[in-house]
PDB file of N, CA and C in Angstrom:
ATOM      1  N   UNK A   1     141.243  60.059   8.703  1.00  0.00           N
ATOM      2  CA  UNK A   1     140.384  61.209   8.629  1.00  0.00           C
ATOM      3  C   UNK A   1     139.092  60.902   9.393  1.00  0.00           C
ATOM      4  N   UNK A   2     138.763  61.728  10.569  1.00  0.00           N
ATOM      5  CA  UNK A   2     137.500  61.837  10.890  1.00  0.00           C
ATOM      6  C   UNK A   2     136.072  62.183  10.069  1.00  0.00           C
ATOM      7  N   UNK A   3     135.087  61.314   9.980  1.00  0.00           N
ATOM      8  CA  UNK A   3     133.967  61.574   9.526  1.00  0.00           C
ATOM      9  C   UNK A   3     132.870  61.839  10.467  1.00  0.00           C
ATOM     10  N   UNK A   4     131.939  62.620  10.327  1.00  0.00           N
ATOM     11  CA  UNK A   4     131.147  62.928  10.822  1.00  0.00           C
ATOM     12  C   UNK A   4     129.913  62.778  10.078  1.00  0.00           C
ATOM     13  N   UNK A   5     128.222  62.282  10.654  1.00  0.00           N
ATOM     14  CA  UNK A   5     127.431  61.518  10.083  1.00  0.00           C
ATOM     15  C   UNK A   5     126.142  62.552  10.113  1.00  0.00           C
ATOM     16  N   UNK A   6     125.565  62.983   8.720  1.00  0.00           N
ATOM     17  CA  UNK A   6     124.770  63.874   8.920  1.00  0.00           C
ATOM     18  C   UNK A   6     123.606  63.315   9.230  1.00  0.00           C
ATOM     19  N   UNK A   7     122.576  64.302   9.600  1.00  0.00           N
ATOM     20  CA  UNK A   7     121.285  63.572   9.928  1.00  0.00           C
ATOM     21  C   UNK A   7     120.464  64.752   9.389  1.00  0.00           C
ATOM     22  N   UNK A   8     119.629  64.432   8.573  1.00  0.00           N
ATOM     23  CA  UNK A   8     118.684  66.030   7.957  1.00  0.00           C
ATOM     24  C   UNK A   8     117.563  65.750   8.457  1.00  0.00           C
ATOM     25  N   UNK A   9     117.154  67.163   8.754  1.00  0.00           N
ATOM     26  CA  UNK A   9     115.816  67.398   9.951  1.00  0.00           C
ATOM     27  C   UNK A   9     114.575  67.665   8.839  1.00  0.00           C
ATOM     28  N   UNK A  10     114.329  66.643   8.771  1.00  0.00           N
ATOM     29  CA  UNK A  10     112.752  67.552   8.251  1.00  0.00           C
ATOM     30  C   UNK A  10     111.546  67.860   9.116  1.00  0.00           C
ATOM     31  N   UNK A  11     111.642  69.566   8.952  1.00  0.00           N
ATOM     32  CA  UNK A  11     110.815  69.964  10.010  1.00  0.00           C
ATOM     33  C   UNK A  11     109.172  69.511   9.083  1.00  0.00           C
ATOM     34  N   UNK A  12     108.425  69.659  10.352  1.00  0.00           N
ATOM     35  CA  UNK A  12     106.703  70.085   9.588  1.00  0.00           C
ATOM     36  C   UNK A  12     106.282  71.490   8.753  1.00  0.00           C
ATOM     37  N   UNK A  13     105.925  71.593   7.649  1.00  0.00           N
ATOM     38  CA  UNK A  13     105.245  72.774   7.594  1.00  0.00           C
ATOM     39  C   UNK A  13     104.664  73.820   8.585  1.00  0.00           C
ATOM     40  N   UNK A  14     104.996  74.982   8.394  1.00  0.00           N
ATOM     41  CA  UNK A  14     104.325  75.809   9.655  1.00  0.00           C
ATOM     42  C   UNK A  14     104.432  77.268   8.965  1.00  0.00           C
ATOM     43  N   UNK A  15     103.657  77.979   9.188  1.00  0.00           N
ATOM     44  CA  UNK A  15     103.056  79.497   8.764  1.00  0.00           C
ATOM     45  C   UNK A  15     103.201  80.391   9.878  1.00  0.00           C
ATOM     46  N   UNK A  16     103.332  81.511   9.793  1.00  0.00           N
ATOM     47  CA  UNK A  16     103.062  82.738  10.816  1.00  0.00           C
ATOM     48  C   UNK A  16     102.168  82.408  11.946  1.00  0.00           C
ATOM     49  N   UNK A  17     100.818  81.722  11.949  1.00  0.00           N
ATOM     50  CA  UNK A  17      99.622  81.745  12.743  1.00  0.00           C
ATOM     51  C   UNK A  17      99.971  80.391  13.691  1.00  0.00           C
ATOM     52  N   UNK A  18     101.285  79.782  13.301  1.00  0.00           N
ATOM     53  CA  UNK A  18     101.603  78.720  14.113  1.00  0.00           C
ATOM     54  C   UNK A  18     102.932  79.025  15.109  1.00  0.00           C
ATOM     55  N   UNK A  19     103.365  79.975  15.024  1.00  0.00           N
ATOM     56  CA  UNK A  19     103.901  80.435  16.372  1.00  0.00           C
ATOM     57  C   UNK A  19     103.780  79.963  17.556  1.00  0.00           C
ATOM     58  N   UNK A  20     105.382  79.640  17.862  1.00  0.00           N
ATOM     59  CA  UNK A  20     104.501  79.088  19.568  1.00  0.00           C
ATOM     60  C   UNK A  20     104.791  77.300  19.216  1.00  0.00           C
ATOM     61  N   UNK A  21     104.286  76.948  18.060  1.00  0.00           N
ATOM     62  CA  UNK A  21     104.688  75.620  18.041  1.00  0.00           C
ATOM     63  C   UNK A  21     106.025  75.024  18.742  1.00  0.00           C
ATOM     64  N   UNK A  22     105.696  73.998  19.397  1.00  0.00           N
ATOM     65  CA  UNK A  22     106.938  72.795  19.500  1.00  0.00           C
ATOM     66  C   UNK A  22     106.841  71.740  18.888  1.00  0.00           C
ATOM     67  N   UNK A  23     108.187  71.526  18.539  1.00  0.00           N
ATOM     68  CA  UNK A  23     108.022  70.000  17.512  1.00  0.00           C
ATOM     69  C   UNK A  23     109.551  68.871  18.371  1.00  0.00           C
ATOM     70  N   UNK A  24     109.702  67.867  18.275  1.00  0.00           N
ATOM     71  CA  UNK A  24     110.703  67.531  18.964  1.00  0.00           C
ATOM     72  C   UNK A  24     111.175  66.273  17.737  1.00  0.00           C
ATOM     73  N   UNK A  25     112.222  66.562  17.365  1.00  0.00           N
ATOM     74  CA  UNK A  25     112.767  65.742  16.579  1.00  0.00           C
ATOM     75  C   UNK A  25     113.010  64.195  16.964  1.00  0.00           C
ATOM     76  N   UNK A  26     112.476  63.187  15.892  1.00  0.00           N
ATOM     77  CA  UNK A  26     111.949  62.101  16.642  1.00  0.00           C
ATOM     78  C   UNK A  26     113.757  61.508  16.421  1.00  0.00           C
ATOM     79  N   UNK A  27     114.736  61.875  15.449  1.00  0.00           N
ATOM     80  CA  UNK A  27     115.944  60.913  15.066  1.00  0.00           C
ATOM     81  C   UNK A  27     117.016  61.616  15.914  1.00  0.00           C
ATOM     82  N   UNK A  28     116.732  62.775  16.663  1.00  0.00           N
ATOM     83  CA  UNK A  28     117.638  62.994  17.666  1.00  0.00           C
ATOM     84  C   UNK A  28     117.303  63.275  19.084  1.00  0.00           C
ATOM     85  N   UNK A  29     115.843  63.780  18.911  1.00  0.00           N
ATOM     86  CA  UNK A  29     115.197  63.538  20.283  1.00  0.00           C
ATOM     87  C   UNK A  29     115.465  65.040  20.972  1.00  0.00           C
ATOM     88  N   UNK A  30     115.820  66.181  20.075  1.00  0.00           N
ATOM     89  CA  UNK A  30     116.122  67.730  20.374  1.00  0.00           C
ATOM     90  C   UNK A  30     114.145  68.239  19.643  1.00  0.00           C
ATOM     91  N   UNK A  31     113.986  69.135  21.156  1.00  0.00           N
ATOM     92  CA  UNK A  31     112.838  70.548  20.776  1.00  0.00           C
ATOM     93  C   UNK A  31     113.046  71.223  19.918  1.00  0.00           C
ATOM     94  N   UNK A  32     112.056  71.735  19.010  1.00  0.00           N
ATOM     95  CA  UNK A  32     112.672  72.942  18.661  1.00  0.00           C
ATOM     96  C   UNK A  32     110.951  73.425  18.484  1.00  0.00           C
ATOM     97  N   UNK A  33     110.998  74.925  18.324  1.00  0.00           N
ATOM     98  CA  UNK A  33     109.989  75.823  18.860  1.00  0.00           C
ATOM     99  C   UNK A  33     110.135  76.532  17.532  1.00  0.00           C
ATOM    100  N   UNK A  34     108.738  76.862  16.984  1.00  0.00           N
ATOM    101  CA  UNK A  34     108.586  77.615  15.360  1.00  0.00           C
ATOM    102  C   UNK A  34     108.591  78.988  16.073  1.00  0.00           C
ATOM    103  N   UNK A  35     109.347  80.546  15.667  1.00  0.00           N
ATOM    104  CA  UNK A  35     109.102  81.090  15.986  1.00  0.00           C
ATOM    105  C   UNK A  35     108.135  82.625  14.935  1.00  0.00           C
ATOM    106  N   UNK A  36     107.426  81.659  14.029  1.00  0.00           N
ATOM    107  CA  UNK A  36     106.407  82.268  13.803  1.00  0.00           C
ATOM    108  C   UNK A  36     107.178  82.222  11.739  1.00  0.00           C
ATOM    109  N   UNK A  37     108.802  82.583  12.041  1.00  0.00           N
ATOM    110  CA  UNK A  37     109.387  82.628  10.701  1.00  0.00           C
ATOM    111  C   UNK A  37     110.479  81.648  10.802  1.00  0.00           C
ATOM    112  N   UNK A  38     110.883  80.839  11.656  1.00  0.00           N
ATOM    113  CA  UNK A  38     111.878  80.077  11.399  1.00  0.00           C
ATOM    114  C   UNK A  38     111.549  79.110  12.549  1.00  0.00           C
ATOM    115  N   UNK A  39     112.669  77.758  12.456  1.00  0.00           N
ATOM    116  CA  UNK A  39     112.535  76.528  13.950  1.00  0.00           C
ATOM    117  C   UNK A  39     113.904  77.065  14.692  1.00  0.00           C
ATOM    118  N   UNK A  40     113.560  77.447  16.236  1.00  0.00           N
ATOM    119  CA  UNK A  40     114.690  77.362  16.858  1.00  0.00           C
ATOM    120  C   UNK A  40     114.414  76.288  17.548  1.00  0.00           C
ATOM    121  N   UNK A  41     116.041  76.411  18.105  1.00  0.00           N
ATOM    122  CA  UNK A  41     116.215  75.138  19.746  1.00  0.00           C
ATOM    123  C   UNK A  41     115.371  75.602  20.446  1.00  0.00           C
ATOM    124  N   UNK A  42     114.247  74.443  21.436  1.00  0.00           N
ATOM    125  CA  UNK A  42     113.460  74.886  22.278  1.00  0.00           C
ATOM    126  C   UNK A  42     114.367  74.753  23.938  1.00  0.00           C
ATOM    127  N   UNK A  43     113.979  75.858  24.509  1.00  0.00           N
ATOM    128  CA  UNK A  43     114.439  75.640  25.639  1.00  0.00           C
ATOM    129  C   UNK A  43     113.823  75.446  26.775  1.00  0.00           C
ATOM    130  N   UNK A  44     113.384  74.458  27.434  1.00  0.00           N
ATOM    131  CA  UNK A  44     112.853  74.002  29.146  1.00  0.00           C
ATOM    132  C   UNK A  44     113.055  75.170  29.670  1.00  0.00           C
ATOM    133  N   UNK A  45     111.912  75.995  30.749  1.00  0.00           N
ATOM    134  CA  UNK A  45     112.117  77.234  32.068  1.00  0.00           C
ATOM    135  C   UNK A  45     113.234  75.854  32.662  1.00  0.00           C
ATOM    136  N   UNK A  46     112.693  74.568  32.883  1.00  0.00           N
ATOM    137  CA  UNK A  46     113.450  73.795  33.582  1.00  0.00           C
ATOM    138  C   UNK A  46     114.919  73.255  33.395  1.00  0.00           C
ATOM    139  N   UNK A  47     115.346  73.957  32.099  1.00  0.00           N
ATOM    140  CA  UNK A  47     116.196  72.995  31.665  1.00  0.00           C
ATOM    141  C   UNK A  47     117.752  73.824  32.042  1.00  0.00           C
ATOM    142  N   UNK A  48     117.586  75.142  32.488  1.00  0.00           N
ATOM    143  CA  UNK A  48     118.052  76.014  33.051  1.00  0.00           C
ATOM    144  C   UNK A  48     118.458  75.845  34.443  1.00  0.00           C
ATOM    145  N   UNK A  49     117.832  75.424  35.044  1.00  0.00           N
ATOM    146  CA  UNK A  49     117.673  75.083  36.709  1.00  0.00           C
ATOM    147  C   UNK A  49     118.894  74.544  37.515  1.00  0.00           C
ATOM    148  N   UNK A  50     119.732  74.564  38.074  1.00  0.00           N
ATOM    149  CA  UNK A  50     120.413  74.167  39.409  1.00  0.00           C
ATOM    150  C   UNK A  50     119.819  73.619  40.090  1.00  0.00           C
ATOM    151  N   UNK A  51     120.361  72.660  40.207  1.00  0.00           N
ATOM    152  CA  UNK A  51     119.809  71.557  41.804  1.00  0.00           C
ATOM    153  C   UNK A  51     120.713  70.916  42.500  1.00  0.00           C
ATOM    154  N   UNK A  52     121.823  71.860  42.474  1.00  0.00           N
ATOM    155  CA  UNK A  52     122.973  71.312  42.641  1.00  0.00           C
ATOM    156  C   UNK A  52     123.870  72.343  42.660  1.00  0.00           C
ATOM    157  N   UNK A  53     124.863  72.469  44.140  1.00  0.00           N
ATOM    158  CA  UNK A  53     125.511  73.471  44.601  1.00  0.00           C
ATOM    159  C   UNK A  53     127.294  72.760  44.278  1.00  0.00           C
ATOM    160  N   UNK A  54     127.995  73.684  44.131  1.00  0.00           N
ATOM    161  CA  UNK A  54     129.408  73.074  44.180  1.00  0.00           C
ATOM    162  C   UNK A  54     130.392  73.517  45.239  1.00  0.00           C
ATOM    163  N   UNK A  55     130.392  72.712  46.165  1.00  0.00           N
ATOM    164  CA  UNK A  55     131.927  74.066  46.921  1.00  0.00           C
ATOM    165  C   UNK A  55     133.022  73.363  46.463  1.00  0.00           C
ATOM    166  N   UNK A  56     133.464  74.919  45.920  1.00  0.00           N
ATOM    167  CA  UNK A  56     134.978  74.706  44.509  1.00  0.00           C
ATOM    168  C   UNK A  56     136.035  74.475  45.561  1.00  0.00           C
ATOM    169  N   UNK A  57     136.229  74.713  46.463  1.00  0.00           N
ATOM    170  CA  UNK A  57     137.892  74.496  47.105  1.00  0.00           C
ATOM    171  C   UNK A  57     137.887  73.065  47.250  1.00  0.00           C
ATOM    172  N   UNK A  58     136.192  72.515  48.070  1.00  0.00           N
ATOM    173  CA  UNK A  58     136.464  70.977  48.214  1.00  0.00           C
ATOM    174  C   UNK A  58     135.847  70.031  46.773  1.00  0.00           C
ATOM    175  N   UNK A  59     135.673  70.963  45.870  1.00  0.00           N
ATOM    176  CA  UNK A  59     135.028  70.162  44.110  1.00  0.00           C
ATOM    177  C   UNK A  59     133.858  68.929  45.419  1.00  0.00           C
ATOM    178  N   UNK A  60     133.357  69.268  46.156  1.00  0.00           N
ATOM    179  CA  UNK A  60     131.873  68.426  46.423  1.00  0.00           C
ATOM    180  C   UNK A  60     130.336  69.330  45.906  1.00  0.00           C
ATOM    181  N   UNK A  61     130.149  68.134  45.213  1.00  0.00           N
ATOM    182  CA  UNK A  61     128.704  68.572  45.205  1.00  0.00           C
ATOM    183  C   UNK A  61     127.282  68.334  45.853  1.00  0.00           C
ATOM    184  N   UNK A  62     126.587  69.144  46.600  1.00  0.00           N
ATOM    185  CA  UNK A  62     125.343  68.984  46.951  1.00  0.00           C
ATOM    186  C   UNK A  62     124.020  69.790  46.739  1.00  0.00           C
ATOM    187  N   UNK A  63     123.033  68.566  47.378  1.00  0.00           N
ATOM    188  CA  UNK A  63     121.220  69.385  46.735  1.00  0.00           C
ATOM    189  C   UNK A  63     121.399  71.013  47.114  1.00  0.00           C
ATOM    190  N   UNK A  64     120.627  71.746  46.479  1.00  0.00           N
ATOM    191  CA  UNK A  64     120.192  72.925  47.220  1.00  0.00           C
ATOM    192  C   UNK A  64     118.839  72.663  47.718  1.00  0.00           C
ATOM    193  N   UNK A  65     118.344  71.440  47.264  1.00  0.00           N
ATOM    194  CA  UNK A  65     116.908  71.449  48.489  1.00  0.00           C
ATOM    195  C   UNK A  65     117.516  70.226  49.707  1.00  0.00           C
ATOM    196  N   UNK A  66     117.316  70.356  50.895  1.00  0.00           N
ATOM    197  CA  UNK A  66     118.338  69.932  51.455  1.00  0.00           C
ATOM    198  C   UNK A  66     117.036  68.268  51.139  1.00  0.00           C
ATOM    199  N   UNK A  67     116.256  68.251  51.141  1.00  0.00           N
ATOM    200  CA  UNK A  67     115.271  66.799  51.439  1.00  0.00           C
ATOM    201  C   UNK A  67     115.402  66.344  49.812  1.00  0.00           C
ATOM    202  N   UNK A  68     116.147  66.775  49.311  1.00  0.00           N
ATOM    203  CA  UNK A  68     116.395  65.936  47.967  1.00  0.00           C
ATOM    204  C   UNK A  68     117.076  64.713  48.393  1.00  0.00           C
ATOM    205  N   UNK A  69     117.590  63.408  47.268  1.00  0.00           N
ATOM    206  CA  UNK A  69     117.907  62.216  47.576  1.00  0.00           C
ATOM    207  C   UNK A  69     118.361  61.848  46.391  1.00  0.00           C
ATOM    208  N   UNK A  70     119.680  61.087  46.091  1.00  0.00           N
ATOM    209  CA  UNK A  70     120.141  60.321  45.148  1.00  0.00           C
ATOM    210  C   UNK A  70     119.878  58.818  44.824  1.00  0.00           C
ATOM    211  N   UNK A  71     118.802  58.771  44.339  1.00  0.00           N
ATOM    212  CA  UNK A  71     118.932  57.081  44.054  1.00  0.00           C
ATOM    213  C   UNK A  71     119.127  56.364  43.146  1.00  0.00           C
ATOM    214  N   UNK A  72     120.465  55.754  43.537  1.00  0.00           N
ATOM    215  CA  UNK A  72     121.197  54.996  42.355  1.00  0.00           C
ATOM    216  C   UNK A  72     121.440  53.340  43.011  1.00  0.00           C
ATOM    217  N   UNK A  73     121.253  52.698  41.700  1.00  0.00           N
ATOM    218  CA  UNK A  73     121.295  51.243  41.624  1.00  0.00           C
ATOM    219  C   UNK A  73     122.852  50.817  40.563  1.00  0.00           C
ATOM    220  N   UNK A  74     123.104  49.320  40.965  1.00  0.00           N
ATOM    221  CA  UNK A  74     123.902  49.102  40.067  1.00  0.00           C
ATOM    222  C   UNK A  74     125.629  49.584  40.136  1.00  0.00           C
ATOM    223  N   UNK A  75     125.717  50.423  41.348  1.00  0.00           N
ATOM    224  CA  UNK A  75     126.896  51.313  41.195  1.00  0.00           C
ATOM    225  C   UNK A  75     127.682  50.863  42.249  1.00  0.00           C
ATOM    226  N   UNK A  76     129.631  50.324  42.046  1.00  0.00           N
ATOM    227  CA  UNK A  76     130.519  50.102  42.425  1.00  0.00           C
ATOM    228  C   UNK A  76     131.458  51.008  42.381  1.00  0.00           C
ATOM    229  N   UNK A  77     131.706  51.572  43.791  1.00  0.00           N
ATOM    230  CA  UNK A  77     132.834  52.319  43.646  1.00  0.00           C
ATOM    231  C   UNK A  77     134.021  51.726  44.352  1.00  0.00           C
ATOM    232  N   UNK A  78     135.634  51.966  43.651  1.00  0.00           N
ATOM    233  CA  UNK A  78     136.680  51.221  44.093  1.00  0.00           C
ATOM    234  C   UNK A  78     137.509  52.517  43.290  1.00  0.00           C
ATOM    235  N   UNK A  79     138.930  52.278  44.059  1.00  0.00           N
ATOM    236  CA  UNK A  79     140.371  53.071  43.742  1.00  0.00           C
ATOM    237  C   UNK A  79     140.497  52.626  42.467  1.00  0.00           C
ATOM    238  N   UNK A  80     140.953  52.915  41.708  1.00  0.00           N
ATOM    239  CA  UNK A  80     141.670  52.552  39.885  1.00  0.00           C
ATOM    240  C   UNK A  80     142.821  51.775  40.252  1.00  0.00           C
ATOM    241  N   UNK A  81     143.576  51.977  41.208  1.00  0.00           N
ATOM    242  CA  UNK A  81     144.694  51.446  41.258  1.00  0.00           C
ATOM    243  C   UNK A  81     143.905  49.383  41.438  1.00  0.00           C
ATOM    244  N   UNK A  82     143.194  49.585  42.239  1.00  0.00           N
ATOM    245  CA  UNK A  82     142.892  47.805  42.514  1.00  0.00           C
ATOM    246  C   UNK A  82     141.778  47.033  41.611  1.00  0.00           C
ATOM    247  N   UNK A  83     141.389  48.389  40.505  1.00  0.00           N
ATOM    248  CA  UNK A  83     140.626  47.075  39.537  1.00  0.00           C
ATOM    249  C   UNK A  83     141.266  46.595  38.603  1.00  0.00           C
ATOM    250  N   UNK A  84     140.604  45.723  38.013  1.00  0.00           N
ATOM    251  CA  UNK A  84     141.473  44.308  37.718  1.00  0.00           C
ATOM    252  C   UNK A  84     141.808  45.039  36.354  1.00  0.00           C
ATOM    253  N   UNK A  85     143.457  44.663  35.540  1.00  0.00           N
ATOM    254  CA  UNK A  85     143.827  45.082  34.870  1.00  0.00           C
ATOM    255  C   UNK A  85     143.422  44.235  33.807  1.00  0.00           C
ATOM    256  N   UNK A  86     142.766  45.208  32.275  1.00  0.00           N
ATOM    257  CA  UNK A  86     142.158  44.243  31.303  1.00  0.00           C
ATOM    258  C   UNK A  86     142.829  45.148  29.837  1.00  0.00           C
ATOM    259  N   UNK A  87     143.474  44.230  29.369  1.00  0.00           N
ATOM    260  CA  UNK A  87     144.098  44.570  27.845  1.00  0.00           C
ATOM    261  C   UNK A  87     142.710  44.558  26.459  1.00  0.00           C
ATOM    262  N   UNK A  88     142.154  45.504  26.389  1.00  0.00           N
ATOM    263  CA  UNK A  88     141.343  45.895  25.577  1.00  0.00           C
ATOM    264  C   UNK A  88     141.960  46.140  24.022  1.00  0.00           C
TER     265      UNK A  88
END
């Protein structure tokens, strides 16, 4: 049987005149925004955003600002077929 692990949010106190508040939950690290009578999910203008185009026939993805840049460290790419086989 699968278990699943609760985590209870205790928000801050907040009243009508605190509207507008953001609070960001420190044990999961999620916004949430008082909306005057209750806490919703806060949402980023940014968090919405594309920066990143797909052309579906060839599944590649690229910037939509073309002077954007990927910089990544640490990263090996190889076929599946030739890495080394490991019994886990």
């Amino acid at each position: 049987m699968a278990s699943c692990k609760f985590i209870e949010i205790n928000f801050p106190p907040a009243g009508p005149s605190d509207e507008g508040l953001i609070w960001e939950e420190p044990l999961n690290g999620i916004k949430y925004i008082w909306d005057g009578v209750k806490w919703d999910v806060y949402n980023d203008v940014d968090d919405s955003k594309q920066y990143w185009t797909r052309n579906e026939p060839k599944q590649l993805l690229t910037p939509k600002d073309t002077d954007d840049e990927i910089k990544t460290q640490g990263y090996n790419m190889g076929w599946l077929k030739f890495l080394p086989n490991r019994n886990i």
